[in-house]
C-alpha atoms as a PDB file:
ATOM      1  CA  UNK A   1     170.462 106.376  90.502  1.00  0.00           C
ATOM      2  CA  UNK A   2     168.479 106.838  93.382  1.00  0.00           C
ATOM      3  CA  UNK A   3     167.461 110.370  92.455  1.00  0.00           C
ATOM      4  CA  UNK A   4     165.900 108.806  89.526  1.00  0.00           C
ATOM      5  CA  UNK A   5     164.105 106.206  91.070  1.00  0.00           C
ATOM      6  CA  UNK A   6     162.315 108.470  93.778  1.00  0.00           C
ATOM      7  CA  UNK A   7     161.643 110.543  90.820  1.00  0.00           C
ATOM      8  CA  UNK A   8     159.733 108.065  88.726  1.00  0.00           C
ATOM      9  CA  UNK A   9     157.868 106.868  91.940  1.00  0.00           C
ATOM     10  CA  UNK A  10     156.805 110.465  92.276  1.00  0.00           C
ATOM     11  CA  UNK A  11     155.898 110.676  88.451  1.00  0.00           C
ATOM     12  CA  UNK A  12     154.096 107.320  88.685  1.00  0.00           C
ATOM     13  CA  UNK A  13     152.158 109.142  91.485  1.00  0.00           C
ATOM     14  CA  UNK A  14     151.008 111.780  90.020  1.00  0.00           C
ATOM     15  CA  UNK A  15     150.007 109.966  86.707  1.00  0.00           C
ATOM     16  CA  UNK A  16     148.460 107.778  88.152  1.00  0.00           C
ATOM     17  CA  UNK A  17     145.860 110.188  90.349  1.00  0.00           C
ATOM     18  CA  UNK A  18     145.855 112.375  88.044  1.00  0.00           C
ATOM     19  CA  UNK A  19     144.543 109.338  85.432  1.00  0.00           C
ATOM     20  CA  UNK A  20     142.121 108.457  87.836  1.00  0.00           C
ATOM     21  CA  UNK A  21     140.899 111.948  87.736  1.00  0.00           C
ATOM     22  CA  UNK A  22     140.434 112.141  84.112  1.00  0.00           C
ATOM     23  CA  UNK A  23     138.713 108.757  83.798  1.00  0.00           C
ATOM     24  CA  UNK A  24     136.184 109.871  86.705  1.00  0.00           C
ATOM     25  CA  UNK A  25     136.338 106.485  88.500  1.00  0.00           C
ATOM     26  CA  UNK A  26     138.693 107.381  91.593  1.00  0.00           C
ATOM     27  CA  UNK A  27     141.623 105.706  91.856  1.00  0.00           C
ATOM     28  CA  UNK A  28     143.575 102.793  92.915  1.00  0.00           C
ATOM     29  CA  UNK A  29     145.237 103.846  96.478  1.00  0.00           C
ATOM     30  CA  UNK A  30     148.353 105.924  97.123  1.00  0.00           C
ATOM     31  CA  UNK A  31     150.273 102.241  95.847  1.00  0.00           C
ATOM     32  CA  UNK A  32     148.130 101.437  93.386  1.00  0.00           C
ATOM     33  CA  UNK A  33     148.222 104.904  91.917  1.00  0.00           C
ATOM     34  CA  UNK A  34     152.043 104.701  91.506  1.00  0.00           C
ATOM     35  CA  UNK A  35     151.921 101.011  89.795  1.00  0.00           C
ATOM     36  CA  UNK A  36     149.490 102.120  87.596  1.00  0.00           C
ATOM     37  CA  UNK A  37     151.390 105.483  86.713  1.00  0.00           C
ATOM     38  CA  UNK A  38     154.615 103.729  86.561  1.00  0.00           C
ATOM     39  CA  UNK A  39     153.333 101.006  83.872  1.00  0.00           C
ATOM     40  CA  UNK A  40     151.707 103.616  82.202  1.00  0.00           C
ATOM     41  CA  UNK A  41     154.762 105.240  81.922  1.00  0.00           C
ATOM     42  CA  UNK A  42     156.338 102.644  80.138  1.00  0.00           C
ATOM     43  CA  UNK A  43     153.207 101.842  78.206  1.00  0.00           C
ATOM     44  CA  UNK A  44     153.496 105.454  77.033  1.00  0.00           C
ATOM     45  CA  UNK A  45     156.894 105.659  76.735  1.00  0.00           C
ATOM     46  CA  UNK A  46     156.142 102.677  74.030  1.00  0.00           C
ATOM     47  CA  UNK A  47     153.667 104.484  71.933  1.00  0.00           C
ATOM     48  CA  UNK A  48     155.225 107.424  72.015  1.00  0.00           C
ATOM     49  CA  UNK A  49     158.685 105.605  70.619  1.00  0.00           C
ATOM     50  CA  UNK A  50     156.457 103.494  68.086  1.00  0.00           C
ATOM     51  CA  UNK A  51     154.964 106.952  66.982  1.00  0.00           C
ATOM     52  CA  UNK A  52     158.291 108.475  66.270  1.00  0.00           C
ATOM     53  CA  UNK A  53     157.427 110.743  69.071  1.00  0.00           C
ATOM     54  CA  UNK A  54     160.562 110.158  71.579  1.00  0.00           C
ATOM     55  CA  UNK A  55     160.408 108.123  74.232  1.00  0.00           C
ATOM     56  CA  UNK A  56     160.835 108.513  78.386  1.00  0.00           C
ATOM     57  CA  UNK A  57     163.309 110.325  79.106  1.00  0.00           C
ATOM     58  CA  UNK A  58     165.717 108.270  81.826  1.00  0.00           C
ATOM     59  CA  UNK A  59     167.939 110.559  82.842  1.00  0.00           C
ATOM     60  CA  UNK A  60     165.262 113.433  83.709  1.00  0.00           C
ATOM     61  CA  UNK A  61     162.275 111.745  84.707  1.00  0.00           C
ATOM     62  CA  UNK A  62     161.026 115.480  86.131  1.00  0.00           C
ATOM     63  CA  UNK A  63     160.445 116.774  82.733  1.00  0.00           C
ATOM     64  CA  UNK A  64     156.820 117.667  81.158  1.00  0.00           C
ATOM     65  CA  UNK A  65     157.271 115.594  78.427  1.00  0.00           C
ATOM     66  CA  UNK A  66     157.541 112.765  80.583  1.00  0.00           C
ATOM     67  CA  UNK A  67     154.780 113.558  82.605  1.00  0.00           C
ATOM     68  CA  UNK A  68     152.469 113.753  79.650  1.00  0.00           C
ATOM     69  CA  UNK A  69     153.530 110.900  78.251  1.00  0.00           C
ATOM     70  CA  UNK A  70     153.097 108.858  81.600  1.00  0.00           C
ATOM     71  CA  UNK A  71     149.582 110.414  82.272  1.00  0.00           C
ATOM     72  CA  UNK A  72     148.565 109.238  78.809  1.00  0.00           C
ATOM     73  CA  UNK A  73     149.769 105.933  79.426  1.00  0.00           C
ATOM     74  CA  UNK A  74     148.450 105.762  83.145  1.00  0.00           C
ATOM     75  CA  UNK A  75     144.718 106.774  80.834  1.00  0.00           C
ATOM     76  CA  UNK A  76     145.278 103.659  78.276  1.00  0.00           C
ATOM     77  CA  UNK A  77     146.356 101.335  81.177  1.00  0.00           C
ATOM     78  CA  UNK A  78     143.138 102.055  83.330  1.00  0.00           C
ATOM     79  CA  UNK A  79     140.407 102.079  80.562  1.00  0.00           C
ATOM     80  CA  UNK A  80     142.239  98.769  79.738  1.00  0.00           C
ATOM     81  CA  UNK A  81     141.741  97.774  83.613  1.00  0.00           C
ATOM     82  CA  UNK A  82     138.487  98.793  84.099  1.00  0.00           C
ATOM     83  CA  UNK A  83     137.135  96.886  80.409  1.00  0.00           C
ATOM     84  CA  UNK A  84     138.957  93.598  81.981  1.00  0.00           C
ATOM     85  CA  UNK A  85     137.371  94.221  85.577  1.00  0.00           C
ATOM     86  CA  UNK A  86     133.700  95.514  84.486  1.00  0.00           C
ATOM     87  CA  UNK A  87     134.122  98.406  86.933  1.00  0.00           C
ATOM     88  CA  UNK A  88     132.774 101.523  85.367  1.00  0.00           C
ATOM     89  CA  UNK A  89     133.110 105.347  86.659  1.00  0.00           C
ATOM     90  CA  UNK A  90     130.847 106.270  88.791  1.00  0.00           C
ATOM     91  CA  UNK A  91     128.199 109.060  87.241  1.00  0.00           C
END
């Protein structure tokens, strides 16, 4: 159980910077790099389930798939953030 937990935190982590690298704005902080890759985890985890795709995998949150799934998510969660905020990447 704890396993798992450390291993979504360091999932969330590098989903969430590596969102923030893809949508060119920087990103939120160490913590606020790991909330957002952590809800988009879930948020991807959703879509991909709705989509017939699969969803998160629990019990292995080290796999690709998972990673994929929570960058894409971490992507959707920010460009939501930053429509809501007004803040837009820096050029």
């Amino acid at each position: 159980m704890l396993m798992n937990i450390i291993g979504w935190l360091i999932i969330g982590a590098i989903a969430g910077l590596i969102a923030g690298l893809v949508m060119k704005g920087g990103g939120y902080g160490l913590v606020g790099d790991i909330v957002v890759g952590l809800v988009g985890a879930l948020i991807g985890g959703f879509l991909a389930a709705a989509l017939g795709l699969g969803g998160l995998n629990s019990n292995d949150p080290f796999s690709w798939g998972s990673l994929i799934i929570a960058i894409i998510g971490a992507i959707i969660l920010i460009a939501i953030l930053r429509l809501f905020s007004g803040n837009r990447a820096r050029v």
